[in-house]
N, C-alpha and C. Protein backbone atom coordinates (compact mmCIF):
# COMPACT_ATOMS: atom_id res chain seq x y z
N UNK A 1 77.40 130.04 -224.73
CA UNK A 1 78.57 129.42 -224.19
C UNK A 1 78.40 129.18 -222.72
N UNK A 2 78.72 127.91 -222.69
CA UNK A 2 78.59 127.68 -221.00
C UNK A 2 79.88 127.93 -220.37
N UNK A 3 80.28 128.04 -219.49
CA UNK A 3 81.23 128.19 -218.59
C UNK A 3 81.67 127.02 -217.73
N UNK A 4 82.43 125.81 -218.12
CA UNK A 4 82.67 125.03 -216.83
C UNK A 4 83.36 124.97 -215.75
N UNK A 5 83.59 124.83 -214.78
CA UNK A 5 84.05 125.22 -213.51
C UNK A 5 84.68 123.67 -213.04
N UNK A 6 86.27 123.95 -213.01
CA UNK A 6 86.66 122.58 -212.64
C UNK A 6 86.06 122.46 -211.70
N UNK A 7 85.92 120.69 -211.04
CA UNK A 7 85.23 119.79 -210.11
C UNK A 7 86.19 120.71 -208.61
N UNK A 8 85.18 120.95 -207.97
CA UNK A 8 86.04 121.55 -206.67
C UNK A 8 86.93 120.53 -205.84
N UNK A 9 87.75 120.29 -205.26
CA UNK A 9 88.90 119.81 -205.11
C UNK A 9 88.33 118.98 -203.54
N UNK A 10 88.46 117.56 -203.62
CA UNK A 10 87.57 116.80 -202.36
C UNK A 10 88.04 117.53 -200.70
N UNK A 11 87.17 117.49 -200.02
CA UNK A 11 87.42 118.19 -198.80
C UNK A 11 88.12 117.37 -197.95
N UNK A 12 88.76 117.66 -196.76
CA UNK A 12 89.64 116.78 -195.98
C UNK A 12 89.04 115.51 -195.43
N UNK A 13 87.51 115.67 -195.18
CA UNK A 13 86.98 114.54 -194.61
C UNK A 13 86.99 113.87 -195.75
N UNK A 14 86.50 113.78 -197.32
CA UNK A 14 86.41 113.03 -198.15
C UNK A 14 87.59 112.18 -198.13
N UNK A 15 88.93 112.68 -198.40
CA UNK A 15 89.99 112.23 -198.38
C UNK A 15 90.11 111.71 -197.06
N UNK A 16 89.89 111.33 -196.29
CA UNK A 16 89.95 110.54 -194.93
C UNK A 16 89.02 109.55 -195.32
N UNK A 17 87.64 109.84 -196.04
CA UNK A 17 87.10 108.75 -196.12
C UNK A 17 87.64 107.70 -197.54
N UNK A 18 88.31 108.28 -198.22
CA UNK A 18 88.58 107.54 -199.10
C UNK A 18 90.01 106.62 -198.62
N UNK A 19 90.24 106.98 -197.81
CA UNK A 19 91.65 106.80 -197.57
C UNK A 19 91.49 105.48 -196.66
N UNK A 20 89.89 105.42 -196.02
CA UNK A 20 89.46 104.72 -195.23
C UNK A 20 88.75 103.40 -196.06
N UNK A 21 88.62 104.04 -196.99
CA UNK A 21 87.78 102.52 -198.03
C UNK A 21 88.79 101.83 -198.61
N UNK A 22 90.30 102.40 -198.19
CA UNK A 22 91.34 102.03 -199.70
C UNK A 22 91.97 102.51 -200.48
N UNK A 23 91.60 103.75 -200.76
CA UNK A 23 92.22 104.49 -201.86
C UNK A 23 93.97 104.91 -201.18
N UNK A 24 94.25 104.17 -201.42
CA UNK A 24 95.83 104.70 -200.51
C UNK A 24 96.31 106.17 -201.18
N UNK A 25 96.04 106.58 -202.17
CA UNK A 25 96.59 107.46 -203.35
C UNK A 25 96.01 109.15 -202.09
N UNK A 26 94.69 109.03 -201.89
CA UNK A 26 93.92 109.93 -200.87
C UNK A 26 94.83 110.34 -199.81
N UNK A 27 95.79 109.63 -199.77
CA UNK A 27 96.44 110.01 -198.23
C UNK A 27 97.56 111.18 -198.75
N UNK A 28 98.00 111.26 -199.38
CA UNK A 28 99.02 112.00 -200.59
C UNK A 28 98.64 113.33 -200.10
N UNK A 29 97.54 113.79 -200.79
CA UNK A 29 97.25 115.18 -200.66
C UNK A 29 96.66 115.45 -199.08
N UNK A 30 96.32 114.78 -198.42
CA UNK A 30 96.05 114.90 -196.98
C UNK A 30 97.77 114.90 -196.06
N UNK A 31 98.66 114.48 -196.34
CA UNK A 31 100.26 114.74 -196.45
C UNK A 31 100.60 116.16 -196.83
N UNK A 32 100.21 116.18 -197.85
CA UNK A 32 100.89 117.67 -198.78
C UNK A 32 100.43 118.35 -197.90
N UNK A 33 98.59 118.97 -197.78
CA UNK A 33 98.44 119.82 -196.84
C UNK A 33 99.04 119.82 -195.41
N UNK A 34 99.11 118.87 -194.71
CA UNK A 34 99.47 119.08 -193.39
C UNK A 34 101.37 118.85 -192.97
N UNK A 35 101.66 118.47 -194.18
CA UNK A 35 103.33 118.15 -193.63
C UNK A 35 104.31 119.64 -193.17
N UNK A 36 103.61 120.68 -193.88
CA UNK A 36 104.86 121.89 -193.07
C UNK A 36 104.46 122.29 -191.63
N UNK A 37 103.19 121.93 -191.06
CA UNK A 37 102.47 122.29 -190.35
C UNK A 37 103.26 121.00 -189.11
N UNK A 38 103.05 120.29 -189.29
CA UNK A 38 103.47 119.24 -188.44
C UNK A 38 104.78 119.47 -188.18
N UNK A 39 105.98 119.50 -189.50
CA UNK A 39 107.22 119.69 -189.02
C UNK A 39 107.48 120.68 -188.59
N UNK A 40 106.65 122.12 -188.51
CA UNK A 40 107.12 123.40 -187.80
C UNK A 40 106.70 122.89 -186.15
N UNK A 41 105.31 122.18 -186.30
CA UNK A 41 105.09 121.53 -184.74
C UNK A 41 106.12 120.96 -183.79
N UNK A 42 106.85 120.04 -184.67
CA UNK A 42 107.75 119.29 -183.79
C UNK A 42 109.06 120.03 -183.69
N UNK A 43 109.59 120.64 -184.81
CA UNK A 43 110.52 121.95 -185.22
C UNK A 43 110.86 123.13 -183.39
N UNK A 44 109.56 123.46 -182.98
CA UNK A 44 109.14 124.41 -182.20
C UNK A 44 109.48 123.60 -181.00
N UNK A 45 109.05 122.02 -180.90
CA UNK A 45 108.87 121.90 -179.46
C UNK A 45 110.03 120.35 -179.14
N UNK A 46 110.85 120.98 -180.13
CA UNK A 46 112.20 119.02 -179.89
C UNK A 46 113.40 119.75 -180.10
N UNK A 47 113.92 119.71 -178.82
CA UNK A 47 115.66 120.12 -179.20
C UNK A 47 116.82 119.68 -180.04
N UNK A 48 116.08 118.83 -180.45
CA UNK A 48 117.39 118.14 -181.78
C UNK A 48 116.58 117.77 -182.71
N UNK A 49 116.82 118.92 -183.91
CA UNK A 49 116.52 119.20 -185.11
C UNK A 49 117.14 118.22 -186.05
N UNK A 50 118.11 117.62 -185.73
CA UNK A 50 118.48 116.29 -186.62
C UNK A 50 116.84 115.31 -186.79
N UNK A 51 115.93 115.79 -185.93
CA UNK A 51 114.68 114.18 -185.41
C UNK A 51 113.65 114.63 -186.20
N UNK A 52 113.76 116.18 -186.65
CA UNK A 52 112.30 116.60 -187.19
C UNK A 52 111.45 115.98 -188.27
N UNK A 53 112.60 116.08 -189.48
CA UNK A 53 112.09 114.95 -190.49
C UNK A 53 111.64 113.49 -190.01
N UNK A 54 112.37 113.22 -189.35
CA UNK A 54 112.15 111.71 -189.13
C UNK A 54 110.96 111.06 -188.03
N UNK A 55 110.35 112.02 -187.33
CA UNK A 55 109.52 112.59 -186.30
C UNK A 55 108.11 112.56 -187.75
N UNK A 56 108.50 113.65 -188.05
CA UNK A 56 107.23 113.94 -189.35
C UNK A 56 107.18 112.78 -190.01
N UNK A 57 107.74 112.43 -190.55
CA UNK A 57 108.00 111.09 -191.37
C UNK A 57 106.72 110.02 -190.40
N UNK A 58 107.59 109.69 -189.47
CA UNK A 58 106.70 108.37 -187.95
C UNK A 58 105.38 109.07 -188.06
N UNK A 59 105.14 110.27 -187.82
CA UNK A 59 103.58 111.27 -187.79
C UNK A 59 102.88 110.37 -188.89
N UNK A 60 103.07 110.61 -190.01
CA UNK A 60 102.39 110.02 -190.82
C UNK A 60 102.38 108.62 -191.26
N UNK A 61 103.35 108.13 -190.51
CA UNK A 61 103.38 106.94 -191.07
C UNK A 61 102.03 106.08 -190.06
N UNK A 62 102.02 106.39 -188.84
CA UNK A 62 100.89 106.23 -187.63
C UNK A 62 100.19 106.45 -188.28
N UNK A 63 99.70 107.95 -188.95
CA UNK A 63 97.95 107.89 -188.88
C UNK A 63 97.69 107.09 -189.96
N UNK A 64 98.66 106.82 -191.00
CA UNK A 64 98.37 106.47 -191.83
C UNK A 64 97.90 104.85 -191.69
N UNK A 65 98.80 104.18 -190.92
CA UNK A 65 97.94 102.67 -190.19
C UNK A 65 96.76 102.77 -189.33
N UNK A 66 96.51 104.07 -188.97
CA UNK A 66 95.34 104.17 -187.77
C UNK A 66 94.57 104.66 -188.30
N UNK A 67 94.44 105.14 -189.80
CA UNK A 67 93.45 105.98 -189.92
C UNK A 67 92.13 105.53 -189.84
N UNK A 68 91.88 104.33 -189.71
CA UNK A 68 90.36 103.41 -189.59
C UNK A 68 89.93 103.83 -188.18
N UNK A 69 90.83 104.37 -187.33
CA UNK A 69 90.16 104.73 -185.84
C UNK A 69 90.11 106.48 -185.90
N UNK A 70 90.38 107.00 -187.17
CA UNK A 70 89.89 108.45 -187.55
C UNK A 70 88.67 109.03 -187.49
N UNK A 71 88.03 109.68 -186.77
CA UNK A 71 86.63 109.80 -187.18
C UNK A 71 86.80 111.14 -188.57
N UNK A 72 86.18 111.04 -189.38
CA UNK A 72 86.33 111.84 -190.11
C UNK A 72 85.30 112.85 -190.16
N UNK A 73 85.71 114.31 -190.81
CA UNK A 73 85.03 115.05 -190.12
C UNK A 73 85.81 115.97 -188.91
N UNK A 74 86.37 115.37 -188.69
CA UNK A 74 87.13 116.01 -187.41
C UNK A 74 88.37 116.47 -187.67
N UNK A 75 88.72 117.26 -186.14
CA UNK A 75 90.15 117.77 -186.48
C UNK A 75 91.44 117.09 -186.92
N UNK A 76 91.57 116.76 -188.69
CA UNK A 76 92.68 116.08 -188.50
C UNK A 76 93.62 116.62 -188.40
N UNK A 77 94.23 117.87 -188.24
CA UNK A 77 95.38 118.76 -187.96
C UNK A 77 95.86 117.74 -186.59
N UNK A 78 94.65 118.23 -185.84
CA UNK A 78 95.00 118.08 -184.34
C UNK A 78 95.45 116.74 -183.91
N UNK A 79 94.44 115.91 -184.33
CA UNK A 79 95.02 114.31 -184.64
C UNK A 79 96.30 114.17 -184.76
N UNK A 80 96.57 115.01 -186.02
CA UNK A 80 98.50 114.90 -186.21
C UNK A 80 99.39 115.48 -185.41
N UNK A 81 99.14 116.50 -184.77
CA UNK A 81 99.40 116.98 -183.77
C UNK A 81 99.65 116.28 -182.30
N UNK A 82 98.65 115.33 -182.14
CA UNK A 82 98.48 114.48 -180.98
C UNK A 82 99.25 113.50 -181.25
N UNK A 83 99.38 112.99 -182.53
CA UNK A 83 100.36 112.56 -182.48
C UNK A 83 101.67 112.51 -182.37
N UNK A 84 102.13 113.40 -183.29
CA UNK A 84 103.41 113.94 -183.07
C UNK A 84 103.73 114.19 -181.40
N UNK A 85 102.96 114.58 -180.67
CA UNK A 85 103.24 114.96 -179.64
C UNK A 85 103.85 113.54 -178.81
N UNK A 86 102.83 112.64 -179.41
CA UNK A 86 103.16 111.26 -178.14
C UNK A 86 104.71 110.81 -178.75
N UNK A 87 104.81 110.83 -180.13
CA UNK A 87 105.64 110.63 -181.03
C UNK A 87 107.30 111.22 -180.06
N UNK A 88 107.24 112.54 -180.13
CA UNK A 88 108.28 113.35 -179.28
C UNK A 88 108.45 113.18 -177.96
N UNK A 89 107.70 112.82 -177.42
CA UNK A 89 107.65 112.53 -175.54
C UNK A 89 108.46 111.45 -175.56
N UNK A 90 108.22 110.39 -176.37
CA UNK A 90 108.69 108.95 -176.22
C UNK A 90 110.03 109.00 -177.24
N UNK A 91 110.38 109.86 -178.09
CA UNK A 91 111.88 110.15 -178.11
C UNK A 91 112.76 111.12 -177.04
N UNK A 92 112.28 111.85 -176.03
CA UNK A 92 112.33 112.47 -175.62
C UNK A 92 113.05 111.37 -173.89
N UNK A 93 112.13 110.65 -174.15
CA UNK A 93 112.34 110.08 -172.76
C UNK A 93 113.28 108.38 -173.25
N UNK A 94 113.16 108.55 -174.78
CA UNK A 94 114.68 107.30 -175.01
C UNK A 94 115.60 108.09 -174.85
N UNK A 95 115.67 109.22 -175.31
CA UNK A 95 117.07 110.27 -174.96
C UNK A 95 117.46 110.50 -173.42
N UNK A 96 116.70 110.91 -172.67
CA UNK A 96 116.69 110.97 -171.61
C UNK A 96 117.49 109.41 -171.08
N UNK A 97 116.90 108.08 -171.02
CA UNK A 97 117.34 107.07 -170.77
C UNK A 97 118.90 106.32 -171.11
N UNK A 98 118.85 107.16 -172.83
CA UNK A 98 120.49 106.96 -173.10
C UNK A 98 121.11 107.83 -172.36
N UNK A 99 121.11 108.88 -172.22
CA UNK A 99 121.96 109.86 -171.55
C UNK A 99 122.00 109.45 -170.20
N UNK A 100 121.26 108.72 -169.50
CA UNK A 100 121.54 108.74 -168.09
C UNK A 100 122.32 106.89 -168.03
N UNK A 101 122.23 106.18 -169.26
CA UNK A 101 123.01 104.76 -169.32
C UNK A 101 124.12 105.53 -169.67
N UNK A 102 124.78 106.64 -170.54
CA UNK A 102 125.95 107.09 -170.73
C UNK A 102 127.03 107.45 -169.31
N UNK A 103 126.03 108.06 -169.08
CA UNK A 103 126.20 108.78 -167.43
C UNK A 103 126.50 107.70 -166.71
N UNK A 104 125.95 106.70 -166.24
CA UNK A 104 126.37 105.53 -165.38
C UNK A 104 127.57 104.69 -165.82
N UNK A 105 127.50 104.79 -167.41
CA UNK A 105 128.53 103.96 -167.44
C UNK A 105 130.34 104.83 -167.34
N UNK A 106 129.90 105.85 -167.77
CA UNK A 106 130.97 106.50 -167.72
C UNK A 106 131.43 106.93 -166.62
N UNK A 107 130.56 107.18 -165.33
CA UNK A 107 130.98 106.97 -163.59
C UNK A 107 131.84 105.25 -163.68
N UNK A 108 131.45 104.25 -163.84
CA UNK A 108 131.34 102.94 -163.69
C UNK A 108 133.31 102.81 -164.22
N UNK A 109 133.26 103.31 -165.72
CA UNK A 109 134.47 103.01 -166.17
C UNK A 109 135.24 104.02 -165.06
N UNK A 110 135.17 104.93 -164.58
CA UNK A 110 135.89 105.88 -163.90
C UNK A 110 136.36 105.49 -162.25
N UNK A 111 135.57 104.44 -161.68
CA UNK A 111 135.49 104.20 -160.79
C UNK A 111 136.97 102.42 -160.65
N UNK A 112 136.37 101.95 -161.98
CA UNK A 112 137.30 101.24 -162.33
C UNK A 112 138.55 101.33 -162.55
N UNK A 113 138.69 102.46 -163.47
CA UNK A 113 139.94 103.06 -163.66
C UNK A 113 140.52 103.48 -162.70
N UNK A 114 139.86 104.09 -161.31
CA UNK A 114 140.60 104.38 -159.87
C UNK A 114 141.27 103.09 -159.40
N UNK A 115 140.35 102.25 -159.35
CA UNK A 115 140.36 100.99 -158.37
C UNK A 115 141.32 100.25 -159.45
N UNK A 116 142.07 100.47 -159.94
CA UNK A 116 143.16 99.64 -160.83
C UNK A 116 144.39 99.98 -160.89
N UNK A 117 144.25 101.84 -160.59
CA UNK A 117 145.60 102.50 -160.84
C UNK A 117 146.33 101.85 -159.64
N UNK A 118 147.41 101.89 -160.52
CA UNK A 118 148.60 101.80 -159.16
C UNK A 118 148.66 102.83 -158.53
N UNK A 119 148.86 102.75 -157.44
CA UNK A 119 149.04 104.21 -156.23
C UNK A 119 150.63 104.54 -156.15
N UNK A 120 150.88 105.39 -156.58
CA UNK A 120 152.38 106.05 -156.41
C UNK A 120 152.85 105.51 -154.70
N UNK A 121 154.12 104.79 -154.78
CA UNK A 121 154.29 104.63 -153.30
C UNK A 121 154.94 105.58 -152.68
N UNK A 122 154.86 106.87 -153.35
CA UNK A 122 156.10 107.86 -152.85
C UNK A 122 154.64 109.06 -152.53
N UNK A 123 153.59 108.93 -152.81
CA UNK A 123 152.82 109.85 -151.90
C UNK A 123 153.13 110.09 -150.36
N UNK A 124 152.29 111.14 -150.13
CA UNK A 124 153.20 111.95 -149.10
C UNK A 124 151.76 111.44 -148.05
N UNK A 125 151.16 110.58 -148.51
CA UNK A 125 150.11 110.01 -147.42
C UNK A 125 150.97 108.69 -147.33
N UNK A 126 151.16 108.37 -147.98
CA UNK A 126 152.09 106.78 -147.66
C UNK A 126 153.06 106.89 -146.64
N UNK A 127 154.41 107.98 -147.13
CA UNK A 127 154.89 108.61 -146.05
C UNK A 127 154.45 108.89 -144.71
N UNK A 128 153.57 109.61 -144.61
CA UNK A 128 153.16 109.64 -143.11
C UNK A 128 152.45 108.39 -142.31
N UNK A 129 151.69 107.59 -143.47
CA UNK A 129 151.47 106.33 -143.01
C UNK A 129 152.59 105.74 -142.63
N UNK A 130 154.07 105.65 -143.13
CA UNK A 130 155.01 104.86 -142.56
C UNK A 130 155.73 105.06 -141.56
N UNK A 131 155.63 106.33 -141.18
CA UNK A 131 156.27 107.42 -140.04
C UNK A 131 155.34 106.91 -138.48
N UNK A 132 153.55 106.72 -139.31
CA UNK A 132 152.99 106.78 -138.13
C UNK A 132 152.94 105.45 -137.25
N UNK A 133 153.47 104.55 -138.38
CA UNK A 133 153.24 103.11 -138.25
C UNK A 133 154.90 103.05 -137.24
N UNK A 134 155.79 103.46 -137.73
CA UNK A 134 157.48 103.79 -137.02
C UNK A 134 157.44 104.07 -135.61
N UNK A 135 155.98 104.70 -135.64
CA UNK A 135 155.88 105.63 -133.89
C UNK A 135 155.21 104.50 -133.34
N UNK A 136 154.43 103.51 -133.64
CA UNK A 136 153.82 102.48 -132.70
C UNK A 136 154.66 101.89 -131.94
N UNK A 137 154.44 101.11 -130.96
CA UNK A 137 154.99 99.99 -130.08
C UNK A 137 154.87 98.80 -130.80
N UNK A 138 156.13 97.96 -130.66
CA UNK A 138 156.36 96.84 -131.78
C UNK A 138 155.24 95.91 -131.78
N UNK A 139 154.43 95.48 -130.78
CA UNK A 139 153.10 94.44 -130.30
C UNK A 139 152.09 95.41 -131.02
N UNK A 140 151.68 96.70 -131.18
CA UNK A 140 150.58 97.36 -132.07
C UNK A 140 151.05 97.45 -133.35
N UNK A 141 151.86 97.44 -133.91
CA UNK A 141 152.62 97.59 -134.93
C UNK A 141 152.59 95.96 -135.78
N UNK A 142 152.43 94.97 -135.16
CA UNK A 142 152.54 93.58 -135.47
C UNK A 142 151.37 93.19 -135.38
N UNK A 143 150.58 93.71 -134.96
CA UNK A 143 148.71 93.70 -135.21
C UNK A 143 148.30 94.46 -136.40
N UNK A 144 148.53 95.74 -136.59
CA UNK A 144 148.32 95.76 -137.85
C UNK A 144 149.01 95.34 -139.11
N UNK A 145 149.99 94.85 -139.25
CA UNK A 145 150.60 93.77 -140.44
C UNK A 145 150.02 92.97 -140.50
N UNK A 146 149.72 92.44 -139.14
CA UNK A 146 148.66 90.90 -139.28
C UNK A 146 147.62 90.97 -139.90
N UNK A 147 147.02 92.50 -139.78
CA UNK A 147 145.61 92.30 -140.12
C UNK A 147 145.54 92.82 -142.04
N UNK A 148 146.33 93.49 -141.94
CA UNK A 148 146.92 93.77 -143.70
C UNK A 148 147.61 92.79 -144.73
């Protein structure tokens, strides 16, 4: 009796190279292995955990168009890794950019909203404005109306 020994299971470079001739199906299990690995990556280093999936998701969807500039053989962990990384910087710095267009605009409406209110005429700066304007001499007093 012989003993057969299933076919050992293709190594990561194989599956890079197949993945590289065409076989789109190759990229699957090169996914399976590396997807918890990647999302604990981005998991660890992106403050809004709403992005992780969708972060992992973009990860692979990149190498998966780039993989012809893969050398295979090599670290593809790290590859995914490098990616993800550029992946997060550049959500990192659209966030950054919305938050600071939020920020401006919400000074902007605030500044507007000053410059519109009516000014109470019964402030107690108006008052003393009219008191101080009362104490002028009628010729300084008729210069500034003119000029208001």
């Amino acid at each position: 009796m012989s003993e057969t020994q299933p076919p050992a299971p293709p190594s990561e470079a194989d599956l890079v190279r197949a993945v590289q001739a065409g076989n789109t199906a190759a990229f699957e299990p090169l996914v399976d292995t590396h997807l918890d690995h990647v999302r604990a990556y981005i998991a660890l280093r992106l403050p809004q955990p709403h992005l992780v999936d969708e972060l992992a998701h973009e990860t692979f969807v990149f190498a998966f168009r780039h993989i012809a500039g893969f050398t295979a053989g090599t670290a593809f962990r790290a590859w995914l890794r490098a990616i993800a990384a550029n992946l997060m910087r550049a959500e990192l710095q659209r966030y950054a950019r919305a938050q600071a267009h939020q920020l401006d605009y919400s000074r902007a409406l605030l500044i507007e909203a000053d410059l519109v209110a009516p000014q109470p005429a019964d402030a107690p700066e108006v008052e003393y404005l009219r008191d101080c304007l009362a104490s002028l001499p009628p010729h300084a007093r008729e210069l500034i109306e003119l000029k208001s």
